[in-house]
C-alpha atoms as a PDB file:
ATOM      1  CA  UNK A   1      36.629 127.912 297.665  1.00  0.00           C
ATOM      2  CA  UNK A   2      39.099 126.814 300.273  1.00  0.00           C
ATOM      3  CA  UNK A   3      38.565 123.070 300.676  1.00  0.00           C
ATOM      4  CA  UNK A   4      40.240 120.722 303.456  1.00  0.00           C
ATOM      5  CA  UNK A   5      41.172 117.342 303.631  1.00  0.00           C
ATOM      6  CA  UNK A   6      40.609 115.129 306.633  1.00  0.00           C
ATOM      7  CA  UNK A   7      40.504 110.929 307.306  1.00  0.00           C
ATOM      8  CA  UNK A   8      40.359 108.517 310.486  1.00  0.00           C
ATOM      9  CA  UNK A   9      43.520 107.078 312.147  1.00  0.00           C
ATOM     10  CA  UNK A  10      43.179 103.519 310.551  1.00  0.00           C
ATOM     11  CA  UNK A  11      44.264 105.441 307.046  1.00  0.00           C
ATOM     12  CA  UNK A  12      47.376 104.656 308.796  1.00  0.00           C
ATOM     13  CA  UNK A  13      49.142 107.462 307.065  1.00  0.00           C
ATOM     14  CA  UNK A  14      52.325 108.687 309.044  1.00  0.00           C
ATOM     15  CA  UNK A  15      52.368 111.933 310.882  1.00  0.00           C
ATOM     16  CA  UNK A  16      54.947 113.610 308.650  1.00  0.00           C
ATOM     17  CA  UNK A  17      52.886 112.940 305.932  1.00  0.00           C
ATOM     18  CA  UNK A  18      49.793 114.115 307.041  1.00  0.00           C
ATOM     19  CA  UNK A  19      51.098 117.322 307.820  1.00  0.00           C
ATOM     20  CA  UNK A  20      52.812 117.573 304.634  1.00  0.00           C
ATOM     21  CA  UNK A  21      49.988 117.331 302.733  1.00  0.00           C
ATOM     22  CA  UNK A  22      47.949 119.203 305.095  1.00  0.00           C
ATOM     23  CA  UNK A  23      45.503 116.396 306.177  1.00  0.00           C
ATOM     24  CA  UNK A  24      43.800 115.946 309.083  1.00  0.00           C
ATOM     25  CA  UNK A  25      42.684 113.512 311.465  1.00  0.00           C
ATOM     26  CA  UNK A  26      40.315 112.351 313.953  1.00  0.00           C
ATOM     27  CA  UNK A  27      41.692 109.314 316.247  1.00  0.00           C
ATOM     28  CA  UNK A  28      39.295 105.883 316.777  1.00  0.00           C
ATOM     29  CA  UNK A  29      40.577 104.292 319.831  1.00  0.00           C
ATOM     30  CA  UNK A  30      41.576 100.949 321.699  1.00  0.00           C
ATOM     31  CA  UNK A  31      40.512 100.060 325.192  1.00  0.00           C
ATOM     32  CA  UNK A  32      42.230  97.934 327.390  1.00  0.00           C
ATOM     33  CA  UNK A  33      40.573  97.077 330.344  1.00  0.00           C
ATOM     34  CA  UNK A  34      39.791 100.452 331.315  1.00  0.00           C
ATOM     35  CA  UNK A  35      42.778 102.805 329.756  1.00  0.00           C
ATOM     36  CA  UNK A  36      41.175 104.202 326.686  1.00  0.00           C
ATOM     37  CA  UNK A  37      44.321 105.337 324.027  1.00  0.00           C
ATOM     38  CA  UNK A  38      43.720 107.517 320.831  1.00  0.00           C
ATOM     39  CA  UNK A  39      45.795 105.691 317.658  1.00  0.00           C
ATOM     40  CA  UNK A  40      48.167 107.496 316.285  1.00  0.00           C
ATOM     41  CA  UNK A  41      48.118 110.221 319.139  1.00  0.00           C
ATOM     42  CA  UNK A  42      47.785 108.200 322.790  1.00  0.00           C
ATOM     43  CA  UNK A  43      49.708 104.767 321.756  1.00  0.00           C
ATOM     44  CA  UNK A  44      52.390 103.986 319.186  1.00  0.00           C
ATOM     45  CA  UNK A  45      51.756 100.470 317.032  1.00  0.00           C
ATOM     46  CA  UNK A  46      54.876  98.773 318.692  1.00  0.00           C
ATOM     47  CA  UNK A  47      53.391  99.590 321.849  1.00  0.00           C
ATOM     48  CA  UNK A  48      50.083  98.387 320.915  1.00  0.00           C
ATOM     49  CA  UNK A  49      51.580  94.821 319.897  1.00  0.00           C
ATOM     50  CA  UNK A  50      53.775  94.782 322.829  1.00  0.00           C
ATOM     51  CA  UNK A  51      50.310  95.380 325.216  1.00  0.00           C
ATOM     52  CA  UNK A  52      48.632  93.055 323.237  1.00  0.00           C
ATOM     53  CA  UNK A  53      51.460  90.595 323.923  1.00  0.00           C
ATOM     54  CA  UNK A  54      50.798  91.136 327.796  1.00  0.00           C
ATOM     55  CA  UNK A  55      46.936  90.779 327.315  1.00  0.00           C
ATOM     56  CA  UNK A  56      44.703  87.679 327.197  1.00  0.00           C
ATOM     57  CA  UNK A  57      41.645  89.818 326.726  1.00  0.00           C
ATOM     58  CA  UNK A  58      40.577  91.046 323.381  1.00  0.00           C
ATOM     59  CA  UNK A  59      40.974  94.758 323.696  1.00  0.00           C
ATOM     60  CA  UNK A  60      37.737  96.703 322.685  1.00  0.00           C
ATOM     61  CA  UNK A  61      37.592  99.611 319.161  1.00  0.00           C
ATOM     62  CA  UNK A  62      35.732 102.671 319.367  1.00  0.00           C
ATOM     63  CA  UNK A  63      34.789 105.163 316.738  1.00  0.00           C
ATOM     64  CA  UNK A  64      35.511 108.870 317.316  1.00  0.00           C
ATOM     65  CA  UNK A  65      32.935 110.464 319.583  1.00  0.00           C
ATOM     66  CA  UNK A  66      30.320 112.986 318.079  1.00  0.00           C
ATOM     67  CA  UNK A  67      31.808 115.617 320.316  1.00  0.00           C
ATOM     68  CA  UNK A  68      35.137 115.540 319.025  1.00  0.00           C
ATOM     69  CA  UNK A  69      34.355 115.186 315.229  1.00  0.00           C
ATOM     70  CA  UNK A  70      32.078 118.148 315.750  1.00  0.00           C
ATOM     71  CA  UNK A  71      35.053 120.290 317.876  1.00  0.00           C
ATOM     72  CA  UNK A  72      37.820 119.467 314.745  1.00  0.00           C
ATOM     73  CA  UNK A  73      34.275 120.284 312.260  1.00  0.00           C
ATOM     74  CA  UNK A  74      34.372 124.017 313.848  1.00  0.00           C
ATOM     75  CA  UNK A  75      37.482 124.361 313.530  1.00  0.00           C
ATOM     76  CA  UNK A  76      38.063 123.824 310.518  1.00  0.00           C
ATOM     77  CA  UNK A  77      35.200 126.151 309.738  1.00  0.00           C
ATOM     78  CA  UNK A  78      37.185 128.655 310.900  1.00  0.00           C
ATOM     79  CA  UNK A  79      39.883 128.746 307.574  1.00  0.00           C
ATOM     80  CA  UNK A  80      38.127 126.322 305.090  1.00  0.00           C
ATOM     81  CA  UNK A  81      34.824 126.288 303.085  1.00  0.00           C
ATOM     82  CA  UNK A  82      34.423 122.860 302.640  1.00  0.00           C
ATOM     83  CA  UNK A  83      35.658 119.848 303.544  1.00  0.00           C
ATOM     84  CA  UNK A  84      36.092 116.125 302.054  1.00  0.00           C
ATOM     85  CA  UNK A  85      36.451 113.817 304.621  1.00  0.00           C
ATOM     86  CA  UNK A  86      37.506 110.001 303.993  1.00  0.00           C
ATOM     87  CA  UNK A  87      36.860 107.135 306.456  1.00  0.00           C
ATOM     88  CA  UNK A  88      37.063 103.337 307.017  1.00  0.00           C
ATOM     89  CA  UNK A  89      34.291 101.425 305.544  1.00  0.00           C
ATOM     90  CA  UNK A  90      30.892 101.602 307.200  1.00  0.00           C
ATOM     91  CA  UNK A  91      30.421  98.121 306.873  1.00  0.00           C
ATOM     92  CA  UNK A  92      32.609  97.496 309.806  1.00  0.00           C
ATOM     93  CA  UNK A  93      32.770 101.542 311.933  1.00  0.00           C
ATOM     94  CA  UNK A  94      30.224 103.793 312.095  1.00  0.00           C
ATOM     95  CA  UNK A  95      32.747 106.732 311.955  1.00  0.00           C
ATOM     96  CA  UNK A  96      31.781 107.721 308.001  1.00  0.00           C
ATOM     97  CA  UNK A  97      27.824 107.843 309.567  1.00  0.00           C
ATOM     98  CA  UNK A  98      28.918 110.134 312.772  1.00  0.00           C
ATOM     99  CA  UNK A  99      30.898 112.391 310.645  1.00  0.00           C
ATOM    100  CA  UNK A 100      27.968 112.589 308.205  1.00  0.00           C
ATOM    101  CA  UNK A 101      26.044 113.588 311.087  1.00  0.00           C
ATOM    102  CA  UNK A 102      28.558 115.829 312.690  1.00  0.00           C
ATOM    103  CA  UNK A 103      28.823 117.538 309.171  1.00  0.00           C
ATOM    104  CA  UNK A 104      24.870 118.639 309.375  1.00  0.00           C
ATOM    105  CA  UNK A 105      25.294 120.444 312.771  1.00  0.00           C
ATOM    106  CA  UNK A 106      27.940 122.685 312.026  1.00  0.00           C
ATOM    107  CA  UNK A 107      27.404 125.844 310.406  1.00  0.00           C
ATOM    108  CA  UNK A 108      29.873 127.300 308.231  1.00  0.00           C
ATOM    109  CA  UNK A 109      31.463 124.437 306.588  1.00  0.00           C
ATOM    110  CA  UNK A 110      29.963 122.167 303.445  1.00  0.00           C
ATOM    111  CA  UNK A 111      31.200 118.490 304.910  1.00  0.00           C
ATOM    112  CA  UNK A 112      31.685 115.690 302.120  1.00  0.00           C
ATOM    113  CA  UNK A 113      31.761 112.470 303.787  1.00  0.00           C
ATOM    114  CA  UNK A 114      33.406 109.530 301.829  1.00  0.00           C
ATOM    115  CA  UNK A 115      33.067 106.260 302.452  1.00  0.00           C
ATOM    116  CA  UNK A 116      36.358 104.265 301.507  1.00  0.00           C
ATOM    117  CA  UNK A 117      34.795 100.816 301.372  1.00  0.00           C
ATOM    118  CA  UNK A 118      37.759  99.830 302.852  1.00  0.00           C
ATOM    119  CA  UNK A 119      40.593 100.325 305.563  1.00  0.00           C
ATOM    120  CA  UNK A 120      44.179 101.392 306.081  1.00  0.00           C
ATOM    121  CA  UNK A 121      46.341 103.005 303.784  1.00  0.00           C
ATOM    122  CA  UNK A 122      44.488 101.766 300.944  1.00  0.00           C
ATOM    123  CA  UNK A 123      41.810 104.536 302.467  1.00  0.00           C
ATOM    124  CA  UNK A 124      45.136 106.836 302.950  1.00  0.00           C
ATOM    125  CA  UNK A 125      45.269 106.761 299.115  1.00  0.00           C
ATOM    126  CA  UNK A 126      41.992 108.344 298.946  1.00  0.00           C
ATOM    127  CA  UNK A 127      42.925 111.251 301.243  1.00  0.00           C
ATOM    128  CA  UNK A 128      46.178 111.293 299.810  1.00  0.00           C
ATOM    129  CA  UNK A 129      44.527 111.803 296.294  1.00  0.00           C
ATOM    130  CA  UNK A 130      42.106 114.138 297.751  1.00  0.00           C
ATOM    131  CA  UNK A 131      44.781 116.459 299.422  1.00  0.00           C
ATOM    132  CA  UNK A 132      46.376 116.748 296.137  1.00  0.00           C
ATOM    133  CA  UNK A 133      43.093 118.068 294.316  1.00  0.00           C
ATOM    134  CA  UNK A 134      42.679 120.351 297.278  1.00  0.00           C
ATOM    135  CA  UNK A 135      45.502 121.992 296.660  1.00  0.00           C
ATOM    136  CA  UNK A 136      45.269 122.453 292.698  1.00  0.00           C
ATOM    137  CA  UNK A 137      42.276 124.292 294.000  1.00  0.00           C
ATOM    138  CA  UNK A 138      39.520 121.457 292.144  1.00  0.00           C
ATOM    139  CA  UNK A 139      35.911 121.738 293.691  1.00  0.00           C
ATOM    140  CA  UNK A 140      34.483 119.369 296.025  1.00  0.00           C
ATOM    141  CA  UNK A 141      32.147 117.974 293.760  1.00  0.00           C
ATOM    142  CA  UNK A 142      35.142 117.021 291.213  1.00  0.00           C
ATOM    143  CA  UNK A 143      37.340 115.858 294.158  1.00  0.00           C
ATOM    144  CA  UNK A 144      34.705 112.688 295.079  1.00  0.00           C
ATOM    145  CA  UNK A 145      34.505 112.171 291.567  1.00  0.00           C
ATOM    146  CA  UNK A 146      38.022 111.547 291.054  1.00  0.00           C
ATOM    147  CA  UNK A 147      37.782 109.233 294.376  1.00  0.00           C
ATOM    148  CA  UNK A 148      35.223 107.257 292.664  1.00  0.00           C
ATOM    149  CA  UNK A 149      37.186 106.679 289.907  1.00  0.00           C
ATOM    150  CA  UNK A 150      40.023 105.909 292.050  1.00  0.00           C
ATOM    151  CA  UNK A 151      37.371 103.028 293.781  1.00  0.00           C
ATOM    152  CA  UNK A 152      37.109 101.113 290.169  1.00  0.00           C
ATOM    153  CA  UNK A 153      40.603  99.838 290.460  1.00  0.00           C
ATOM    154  CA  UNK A 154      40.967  99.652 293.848  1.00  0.00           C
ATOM    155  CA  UNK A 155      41.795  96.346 295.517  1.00  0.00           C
ATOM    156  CA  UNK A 156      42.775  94.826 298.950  1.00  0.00           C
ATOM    157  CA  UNK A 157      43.555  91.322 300.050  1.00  0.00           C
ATOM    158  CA  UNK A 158      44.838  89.988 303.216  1.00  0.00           C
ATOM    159  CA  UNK A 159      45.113  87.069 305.607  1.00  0.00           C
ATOM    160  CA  UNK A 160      45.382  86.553 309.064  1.00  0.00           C
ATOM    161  CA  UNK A 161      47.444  84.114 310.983  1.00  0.00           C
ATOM    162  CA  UNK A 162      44.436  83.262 313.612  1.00  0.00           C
ATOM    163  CA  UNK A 163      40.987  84.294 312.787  1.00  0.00           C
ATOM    164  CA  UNK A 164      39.878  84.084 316.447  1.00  0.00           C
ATOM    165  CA  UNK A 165      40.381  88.196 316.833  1.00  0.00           C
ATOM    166  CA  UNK A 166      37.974  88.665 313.938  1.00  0.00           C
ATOM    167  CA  UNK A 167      35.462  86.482 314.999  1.00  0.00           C
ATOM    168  CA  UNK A 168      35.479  87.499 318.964  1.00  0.00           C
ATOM    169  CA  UNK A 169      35.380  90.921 317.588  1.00  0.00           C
ATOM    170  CA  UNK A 170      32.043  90.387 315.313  1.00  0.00           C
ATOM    171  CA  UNK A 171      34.152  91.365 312.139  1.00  0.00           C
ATOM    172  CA  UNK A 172      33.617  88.292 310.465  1.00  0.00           C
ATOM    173  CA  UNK A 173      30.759  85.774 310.851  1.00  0.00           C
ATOM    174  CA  UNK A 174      31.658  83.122 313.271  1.00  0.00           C
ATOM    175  CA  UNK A 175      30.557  79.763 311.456  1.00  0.00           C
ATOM    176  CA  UNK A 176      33.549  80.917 308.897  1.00  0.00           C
ATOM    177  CA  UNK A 177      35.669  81.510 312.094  1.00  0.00           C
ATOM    178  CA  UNK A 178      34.683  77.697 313.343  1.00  0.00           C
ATOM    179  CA  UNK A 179      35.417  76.399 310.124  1.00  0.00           C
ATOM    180  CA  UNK A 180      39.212  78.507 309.586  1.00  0.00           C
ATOM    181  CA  UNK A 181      40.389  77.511 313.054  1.00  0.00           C
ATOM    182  CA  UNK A 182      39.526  73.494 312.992  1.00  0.00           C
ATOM    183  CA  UNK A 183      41.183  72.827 309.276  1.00  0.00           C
ATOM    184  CA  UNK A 184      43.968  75.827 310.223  1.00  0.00           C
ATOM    185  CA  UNK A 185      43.018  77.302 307.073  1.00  0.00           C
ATOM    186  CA  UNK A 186      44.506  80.716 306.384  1.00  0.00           C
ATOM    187  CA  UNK A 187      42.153  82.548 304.330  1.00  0.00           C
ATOM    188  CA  UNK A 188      42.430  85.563 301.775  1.00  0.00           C
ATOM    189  CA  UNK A 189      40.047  87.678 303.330  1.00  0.00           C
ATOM    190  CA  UNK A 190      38.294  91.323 301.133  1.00  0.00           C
ATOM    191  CA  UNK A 191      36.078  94.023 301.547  1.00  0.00           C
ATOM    192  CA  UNK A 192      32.615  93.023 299.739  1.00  0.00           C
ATOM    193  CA  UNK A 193      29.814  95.402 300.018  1.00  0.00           C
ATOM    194  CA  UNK A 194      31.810  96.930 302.692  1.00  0.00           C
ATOM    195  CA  UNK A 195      31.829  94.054 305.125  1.00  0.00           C
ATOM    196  CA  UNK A 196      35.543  91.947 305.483  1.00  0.00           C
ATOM    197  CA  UNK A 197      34.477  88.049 303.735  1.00  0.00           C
ATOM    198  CA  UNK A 198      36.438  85.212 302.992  1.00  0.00           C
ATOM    199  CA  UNK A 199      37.728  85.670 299.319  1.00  0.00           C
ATOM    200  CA  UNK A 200      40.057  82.102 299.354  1.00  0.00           C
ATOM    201  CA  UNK A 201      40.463  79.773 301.812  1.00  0.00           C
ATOM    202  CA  UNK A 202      44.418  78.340 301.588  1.00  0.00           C
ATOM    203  CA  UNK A 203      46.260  75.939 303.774  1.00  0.00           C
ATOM    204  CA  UNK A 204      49.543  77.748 304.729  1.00  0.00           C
ATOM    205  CA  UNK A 205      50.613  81.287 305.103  1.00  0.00           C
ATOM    206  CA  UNK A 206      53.408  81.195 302.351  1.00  0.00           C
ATOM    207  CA  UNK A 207      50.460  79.681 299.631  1.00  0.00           C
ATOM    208  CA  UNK A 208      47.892  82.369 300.880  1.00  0.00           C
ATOM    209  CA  UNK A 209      50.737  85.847 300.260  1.00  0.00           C
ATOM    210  CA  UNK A 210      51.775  84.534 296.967  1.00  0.00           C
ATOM    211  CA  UNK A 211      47.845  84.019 296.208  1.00  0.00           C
ATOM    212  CA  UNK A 212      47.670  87.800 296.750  1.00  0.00           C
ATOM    213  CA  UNK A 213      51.092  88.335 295.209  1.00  0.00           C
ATOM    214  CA  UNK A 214      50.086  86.466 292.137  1.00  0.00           C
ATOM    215  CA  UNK A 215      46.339  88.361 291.852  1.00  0.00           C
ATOM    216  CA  UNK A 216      48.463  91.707 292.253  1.00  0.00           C
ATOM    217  CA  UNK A 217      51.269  90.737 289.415  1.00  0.00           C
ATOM    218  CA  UNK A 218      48.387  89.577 287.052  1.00  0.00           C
ATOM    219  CA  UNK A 219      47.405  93.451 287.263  1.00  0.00           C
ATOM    220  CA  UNK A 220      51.055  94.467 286.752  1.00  0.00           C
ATOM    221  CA  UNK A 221      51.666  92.525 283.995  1.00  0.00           C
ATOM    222  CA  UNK A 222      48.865  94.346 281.919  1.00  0.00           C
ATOM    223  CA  UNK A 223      51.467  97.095 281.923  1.00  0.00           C
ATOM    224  CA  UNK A 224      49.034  99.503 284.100  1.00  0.00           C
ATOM    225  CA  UNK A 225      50.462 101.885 286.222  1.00  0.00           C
ATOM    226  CA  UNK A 226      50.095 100.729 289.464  1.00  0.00           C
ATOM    227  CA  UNK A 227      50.347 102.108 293.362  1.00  0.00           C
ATOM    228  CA  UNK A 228      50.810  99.245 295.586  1.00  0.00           C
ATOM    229  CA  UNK A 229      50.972  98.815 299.424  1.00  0.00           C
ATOM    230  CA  UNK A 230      52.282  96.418 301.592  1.00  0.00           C
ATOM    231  CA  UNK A 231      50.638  96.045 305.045  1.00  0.00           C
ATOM    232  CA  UNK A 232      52.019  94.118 308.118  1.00  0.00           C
ATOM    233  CA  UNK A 233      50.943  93.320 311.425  1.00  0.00           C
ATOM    234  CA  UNK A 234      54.258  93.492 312.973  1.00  0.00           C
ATOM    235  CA  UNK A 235      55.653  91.975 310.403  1.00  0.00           C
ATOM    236  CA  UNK A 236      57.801  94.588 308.447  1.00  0.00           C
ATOM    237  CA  UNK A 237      60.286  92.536 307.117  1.00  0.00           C
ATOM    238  CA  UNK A 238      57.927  90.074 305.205  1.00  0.00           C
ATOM    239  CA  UNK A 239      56.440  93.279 303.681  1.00  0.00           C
ATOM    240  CA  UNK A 240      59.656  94.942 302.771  1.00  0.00           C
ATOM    241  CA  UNK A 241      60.825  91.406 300.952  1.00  0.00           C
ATOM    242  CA  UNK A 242      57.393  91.557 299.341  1.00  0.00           C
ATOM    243  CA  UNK A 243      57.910  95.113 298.540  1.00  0.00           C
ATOM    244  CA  UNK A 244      61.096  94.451 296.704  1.00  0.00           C
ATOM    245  CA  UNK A 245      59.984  91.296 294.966  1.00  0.00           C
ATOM    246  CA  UNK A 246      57.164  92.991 293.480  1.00  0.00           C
ATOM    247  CA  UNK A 247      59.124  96.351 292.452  1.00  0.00           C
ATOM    248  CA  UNK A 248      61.990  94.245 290.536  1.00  0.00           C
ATOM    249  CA  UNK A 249      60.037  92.651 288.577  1.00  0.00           C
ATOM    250  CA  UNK A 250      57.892  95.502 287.481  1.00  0.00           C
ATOM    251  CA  UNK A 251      60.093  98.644 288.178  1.00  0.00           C
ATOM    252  CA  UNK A 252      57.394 101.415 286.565  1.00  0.00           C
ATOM    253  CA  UNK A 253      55.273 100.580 289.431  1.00  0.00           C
ATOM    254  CA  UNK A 254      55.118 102.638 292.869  1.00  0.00           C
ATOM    255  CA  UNK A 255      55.439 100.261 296.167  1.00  0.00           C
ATOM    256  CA  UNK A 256      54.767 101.648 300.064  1.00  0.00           C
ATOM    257  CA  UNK A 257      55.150  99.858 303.030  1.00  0.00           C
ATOM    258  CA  UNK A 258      52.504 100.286 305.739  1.00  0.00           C
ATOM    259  CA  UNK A 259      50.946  98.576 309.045  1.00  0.00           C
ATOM    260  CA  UNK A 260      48.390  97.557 310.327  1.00  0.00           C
ATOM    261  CA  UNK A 261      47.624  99.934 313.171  1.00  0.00           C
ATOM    262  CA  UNK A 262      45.930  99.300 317.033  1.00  0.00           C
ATOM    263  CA  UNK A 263      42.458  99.500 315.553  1.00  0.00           C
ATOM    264  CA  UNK A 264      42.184  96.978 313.021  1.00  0.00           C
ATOM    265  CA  UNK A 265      45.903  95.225 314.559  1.00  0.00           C
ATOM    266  CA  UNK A 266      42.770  94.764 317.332  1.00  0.00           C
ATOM    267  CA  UNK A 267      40.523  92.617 315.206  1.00  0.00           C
ATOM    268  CA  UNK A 268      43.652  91.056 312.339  1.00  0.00           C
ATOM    269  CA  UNK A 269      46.366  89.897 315.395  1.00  0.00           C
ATOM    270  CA  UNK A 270      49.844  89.660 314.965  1.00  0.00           C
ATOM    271  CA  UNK A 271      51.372  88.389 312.207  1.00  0.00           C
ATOM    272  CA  UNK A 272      48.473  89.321 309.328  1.00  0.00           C
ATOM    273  CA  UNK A 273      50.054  90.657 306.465  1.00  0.00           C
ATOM    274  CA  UNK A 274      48.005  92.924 303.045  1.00  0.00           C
ATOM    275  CA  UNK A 275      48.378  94.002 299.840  1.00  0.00           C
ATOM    276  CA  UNK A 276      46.683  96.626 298.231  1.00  0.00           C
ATOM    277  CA  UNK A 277      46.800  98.752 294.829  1.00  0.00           C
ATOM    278  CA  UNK A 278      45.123 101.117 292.425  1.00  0.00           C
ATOM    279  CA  UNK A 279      45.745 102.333 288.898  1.00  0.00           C
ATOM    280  CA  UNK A 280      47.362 105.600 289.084  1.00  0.00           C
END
């Protein structure tokens, strides 16, 4: 059984490395004003800050229309037997529920929809894993088994500079909002039941990252084998000095660096910075 791989743009996972693990994509987009770009294929994430710079108006997220998930379904039909296909949580996108539907109108292909739970490249590492499987030639069935595994020790923290983007947005519930903006709290926000809620609220910026920091290191230090990802919102160099903080102190660990992309750049702002791992 040939099986392919497939995710959403918000898996954030670089072009070259999609195509070098053979993994494909279908784009959610960001509206401003009028001009609809695809992530990842219409508008660049520097360009998408810069815009958003220029912008007083929230720009509006849209999931993938049915149409196109069910033209890149067909095709794929074409070469492959079945396909597992890994998207941002449906807590907060009804992608995973379009695909799902997609998946029962075309013939010719067995679709496996996965729900990550979660967002960016912490849902890369799911296709990422998947694409590997694929290509050892594992079944589908053993594939989402090994994701769910994968889902035990998977974690994700972040914090936003301003939580007005998450609130305006409907991401997050807006009496938290009220409550983050008056006392200029910046709170460690997680995925719960698949919806983003306050995990800490902390006064400053600096006390919120090492709050993640320190949560990730407490894992470390139980000598597991840990991937870890640092996320910015145009922020690379706080990640990359996060990066290297965490990787000389525990060297047997792995350590990416990633972004937050237009999408959920959209409903974070500037300036939000994440950290995510999983047990290898």
């Amino acid at each position: 059984m040939k099986v392919a791989v497939m995710t959403d743009s918000t898996a954030y996972i670089p072009e070259n490395i999609r195509a070098h693990h053979n993994i494909h994509m279908v784009p959610l987009s960001v509206i401003f004003d009028d001009q609809t770009y695809e992530e990842e294929v219409d508008i660049s994430t520097g360009e998408f800050y810069e815009k958003m710079k220029q912008t007083n108006a929230l720009p509006k997220t849209s999931q993938p229309s049915i149409g196109l998930i069910t033209a890149k379904l067909e095709e794929l039909a074409e070469d492959y037997d079945a396909l597992i296909s890994v998207h941002l949580s449906s807590g907060i996108s009804g992608t995973y529920q379009a695909v799902a539907s997609a998946g029962e109108m075309v013939e010719g292909i067995d679709v496996y929809p996965y729900d990550s739970e979660i967002s960016c490249l912490p849902q890369g590492f799911y296709a990422l894993e998947a694409a590997e499987l694929a290509k050892e030639g594992r079944a589908p069935e053993e594939i989402i088994q090994r994701l769910d595994v994968m889902k035990q020790s998977m974690h994700a923290y972040f914090m936003v500079d301003d939580l007005t983007n998450l609130q305006r947005g409907g991401r997050l519930n807006g009496a938290q909002a009220l409550v983050g903006s008056l006392l200029q709290v910046k709170p460690v926000l997680h995925f719960v039941d698949k919806q983003i809620v306050p995990y800490e609220k902390i006064r400053t910026k600096k006390k919120a990252i090492n709050r993640i920091m320190g949560m990730l290191e407490e894992e470390a230090e139980q000598g597991k084998a840990l991937h870890a990802v640092f996320i910015h919102a145009n922020d690379e160099q706080t990640a990359i000095a996060l990066r290297e903080q965490f990787l000389e102190k525990y060297p047997a660990c792995e350590a990416s660096i990633s972004y937050f992309g237009p999408v959920i750049g959209t409903h974070l702002g500037e300036g939000a910075i994440g950290i995510g791992w999983y047990v290898k």
